[in-house]
Protein backbone atom coordinates (compact mmCIF):
# COMPACT_ATOMS: atom_id res chain seq x y z
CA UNK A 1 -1.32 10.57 -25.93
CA UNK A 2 -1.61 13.62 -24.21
CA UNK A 3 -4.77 14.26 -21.88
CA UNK A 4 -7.66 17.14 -22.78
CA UNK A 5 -7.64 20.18 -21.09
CA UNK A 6 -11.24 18.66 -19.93
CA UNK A 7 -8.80 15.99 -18.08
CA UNK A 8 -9.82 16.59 -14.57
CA UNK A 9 -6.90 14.92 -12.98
CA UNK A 10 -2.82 13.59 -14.69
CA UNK A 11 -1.52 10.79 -15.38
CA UNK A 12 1.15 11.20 -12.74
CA UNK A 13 -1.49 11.24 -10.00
CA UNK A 14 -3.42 8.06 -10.84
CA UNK A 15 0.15 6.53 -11.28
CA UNK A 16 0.76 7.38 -7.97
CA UNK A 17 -2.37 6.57 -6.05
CA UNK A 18 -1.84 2.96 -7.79
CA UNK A 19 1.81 2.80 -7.17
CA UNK A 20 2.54 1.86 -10.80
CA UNK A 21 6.13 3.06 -11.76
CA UNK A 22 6.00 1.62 -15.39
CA UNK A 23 5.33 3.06 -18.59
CA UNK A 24 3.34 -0.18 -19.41
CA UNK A 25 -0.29 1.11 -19.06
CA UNK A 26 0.21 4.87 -19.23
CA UNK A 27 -1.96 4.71 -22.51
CA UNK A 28 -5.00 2.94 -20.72
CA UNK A 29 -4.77 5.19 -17.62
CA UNK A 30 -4.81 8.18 -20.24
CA UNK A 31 -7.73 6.74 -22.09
CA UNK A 32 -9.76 5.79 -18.38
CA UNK A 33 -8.72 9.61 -17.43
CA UNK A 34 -10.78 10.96 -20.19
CA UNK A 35 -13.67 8.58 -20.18
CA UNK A 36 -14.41 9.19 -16.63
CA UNK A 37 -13.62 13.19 -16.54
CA UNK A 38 -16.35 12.88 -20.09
CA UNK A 39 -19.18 10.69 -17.90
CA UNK A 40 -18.30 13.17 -14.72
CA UNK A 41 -19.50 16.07 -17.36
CA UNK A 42 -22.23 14.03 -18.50
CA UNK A 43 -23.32 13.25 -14.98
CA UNK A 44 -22.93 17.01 -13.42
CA UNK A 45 -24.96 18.30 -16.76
CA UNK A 46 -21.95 20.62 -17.29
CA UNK A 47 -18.51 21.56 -18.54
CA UNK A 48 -16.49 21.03 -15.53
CA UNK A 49 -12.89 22.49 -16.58
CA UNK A 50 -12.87 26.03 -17.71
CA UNK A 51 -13.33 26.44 -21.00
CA UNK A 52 -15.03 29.53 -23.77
CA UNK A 53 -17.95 29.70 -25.43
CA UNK A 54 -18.41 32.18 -28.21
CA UNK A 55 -21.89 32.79 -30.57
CA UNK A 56 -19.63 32.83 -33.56
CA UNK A 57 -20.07 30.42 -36.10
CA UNK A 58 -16.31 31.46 -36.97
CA UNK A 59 -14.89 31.02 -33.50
CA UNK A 60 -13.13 27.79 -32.26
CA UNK A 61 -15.12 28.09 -28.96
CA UNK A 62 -18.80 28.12 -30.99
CA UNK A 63 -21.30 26.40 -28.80
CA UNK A 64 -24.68 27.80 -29.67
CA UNK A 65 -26.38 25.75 -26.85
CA UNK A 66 -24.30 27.94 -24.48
CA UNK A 67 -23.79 31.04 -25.63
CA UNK A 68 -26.94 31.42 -27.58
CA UNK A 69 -29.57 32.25 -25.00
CA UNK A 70 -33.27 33.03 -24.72
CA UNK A 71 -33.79 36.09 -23.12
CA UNK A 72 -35.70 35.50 -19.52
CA UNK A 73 -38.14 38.55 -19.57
CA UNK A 74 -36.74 39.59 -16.16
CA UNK A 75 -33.68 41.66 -14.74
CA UNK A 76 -31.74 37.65 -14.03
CA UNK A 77 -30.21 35.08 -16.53
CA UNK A 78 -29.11 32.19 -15.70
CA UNK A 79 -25.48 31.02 -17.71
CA UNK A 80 -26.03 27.46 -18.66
CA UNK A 81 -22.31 27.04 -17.47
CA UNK A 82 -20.44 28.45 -14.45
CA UNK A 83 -18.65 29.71 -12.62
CA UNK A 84 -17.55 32.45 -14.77
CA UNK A 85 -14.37 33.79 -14.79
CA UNK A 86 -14.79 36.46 -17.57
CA UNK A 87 -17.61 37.81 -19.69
CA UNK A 88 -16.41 39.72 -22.25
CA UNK A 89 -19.36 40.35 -24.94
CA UNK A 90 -23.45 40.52 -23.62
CA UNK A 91 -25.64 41.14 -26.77
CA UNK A 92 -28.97 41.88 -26.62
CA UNK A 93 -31.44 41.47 -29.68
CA UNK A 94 -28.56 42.86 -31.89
CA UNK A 95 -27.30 45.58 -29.36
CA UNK A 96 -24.57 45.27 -27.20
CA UNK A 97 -24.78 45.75 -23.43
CA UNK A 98 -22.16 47.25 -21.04
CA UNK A 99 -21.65 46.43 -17.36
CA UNK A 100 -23.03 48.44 -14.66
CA UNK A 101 -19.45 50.84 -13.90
CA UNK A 102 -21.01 51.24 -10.56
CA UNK A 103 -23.20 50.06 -8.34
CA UNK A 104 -27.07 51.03 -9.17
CA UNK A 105 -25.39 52.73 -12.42
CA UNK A 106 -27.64 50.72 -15.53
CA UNK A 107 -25.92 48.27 -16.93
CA UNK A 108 -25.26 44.39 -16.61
CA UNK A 109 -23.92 42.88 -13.01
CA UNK A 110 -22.31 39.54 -12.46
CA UNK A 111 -22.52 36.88 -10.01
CA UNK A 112 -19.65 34.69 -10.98
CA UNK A 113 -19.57 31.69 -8.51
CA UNK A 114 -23.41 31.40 -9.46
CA UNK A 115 -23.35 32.55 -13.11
CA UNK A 116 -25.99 34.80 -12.82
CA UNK A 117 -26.40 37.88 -14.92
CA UNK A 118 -28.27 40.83 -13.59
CA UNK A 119 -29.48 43.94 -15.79
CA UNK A 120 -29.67 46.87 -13.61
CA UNK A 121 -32.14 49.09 -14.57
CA UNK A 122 -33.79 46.84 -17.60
CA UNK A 123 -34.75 43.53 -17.95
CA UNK A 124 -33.52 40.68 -20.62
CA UNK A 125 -36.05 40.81 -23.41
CA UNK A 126 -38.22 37.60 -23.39
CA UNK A 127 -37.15 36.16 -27.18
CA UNK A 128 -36.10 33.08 -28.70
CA UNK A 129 -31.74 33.28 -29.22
CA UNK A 130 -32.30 36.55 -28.72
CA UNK A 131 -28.75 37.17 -26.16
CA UNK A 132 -25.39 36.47 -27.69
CA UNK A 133 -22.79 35.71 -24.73
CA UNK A 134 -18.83 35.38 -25.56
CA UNK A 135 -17.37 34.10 -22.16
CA UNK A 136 -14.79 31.46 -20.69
CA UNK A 137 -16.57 29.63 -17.80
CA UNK A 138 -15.98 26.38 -15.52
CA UNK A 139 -13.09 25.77 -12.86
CA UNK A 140 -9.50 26.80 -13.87
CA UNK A 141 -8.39 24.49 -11.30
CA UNK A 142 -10.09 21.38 -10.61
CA UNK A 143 -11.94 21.41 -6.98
CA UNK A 144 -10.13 18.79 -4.87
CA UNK A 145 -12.94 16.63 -4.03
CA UNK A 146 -13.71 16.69 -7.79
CA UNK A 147 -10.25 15.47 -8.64
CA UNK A 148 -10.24 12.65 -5.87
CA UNK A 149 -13.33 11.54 -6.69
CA UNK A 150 -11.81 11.45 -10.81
CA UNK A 151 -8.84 9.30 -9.17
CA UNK A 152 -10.53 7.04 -7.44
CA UNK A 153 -12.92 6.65 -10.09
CA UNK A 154 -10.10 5.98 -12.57
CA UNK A 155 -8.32 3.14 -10.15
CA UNK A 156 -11.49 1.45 -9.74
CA UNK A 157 -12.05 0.93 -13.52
CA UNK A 158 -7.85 -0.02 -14.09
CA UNK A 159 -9.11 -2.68 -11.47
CA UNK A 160 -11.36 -4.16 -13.36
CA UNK A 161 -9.47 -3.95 -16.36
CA UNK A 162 -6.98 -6.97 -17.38
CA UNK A 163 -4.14 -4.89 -16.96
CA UNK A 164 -5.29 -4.47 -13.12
CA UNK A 165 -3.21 -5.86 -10.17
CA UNK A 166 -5.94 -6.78 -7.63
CA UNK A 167 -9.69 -5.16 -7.24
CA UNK A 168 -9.29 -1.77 -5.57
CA UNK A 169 -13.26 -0.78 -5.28
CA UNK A 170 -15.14 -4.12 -6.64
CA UNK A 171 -17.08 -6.27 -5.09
CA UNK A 172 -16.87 -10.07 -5.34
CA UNK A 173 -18.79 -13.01 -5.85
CA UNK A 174 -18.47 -16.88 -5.58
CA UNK A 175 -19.88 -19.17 -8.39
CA UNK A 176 -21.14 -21.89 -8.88
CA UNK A 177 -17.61 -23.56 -10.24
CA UNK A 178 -15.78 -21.91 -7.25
CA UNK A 179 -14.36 -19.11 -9.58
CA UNK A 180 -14.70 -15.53 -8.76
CA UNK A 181 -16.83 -12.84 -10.67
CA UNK A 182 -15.84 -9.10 -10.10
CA UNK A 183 -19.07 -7.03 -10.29
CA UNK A 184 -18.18 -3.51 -10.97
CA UNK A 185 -20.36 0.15 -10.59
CA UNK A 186 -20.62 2.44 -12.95
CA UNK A 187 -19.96 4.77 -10.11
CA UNK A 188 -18.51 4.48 -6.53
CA UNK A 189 -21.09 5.76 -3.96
CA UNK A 190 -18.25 8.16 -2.70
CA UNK A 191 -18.16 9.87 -6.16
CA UNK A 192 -21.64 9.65 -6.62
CA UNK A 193 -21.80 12.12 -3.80
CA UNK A 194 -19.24 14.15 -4.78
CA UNK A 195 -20.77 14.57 -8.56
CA UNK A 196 -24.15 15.78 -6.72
CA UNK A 197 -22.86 18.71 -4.94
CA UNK A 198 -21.66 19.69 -8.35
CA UNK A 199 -25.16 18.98 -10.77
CA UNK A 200 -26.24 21.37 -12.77
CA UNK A 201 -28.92 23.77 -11.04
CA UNK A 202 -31.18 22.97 -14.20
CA UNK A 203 -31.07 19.06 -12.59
CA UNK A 204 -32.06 19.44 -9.59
């Protein structure tokens, strides 16, 4: 199968952190690749690869929870998902609002890392779905502590999986019979670090 575009690291680079050279488990890596990039998203409270979000019901990229928005009642919004790397439609209780050509010109500013909107000279009408946002937001190339910390992740989880060659990242435990148990995390502490510097501001 091929991996999502929400993949946040390939095939070929789990492959090679776990020196496998055969085709055998490519499927299982592939499936362990999107589970963990899906509970990284869940974890961080946010899209992490870039994708668009549109407020039309006829648009592929329709997500209502992010790019149907309640205005704030002051001159800042906060995108739900960032960073931004275009905005290309800001509607405002059915009218449609241009950015600022100029610095202290009216009009709407961007902070893109932050995905904060600014509305120079005016302020973003306190209402319920009131703002209508079509933009494309999230990293275009995955961070590389973000895409180590998806690796190692990954390899931990082949590890524990029958198809694993030794325990890469699990701890072990004697029992009673003299056999060994293999207690796994749901994450490693490393990643669990990693995944906080990247948590949705609404999180924290």
């Amino acid at each position: 199968m091929a991996l999502s575009p929400q993949a946040l690291t390939s095939l070929a680079a789990v492959k090679d952190y776990l020196r496998l050279t055969s085709a055998d488990n490519d499927s299982l890596l592939e499936s362990l690749i999107e589970a963990i990039s899906a509970h990284f998203a869940a974890h961080t409270g946010r899209a992490l690869k870039a994708r668009d979000y549109s407020p039309n019901p006829a648009s592929p990229a329709f997500d209502p929870d992010n790019a149907i928005l309640d205005g704030s009642g002051y001159p800042e919004l906060l995108l739900p998902q960032y960073p931004v790397q275009a905005l290309t439609s800001l509607v405002m209780d059915g009218v449609a609002l241009v950015p600022a050509q100029a610095p202290g010109q009216a009009g709407w500013v961007l902070d893109r890392a932050a995905g904060v909107l600014g509305l120079v000279g005016g302020v973003f009408v306190r209402g319920r779905h009131n703002l209508a946002v079509t933009y494309r937001a999230g990293f275009e190339a995955v961070p590389a502590d973000l895409a180590q910390a998806c690796l190692e992740q990954v390899a931990m989880r082949f590890q524990e999986s029958g198809a694993g060659q030794g325990r890469l990242g699990v701890s072990a435990r004697t029992l009673a019979d003299g056999s060994v148990s293999y207690q796994g995390q749901a994450l490693l502490p490393q990643v669990t670090a990693v995944l906080d510097r990247y948590r949705n501001r609404s999180l924290l």
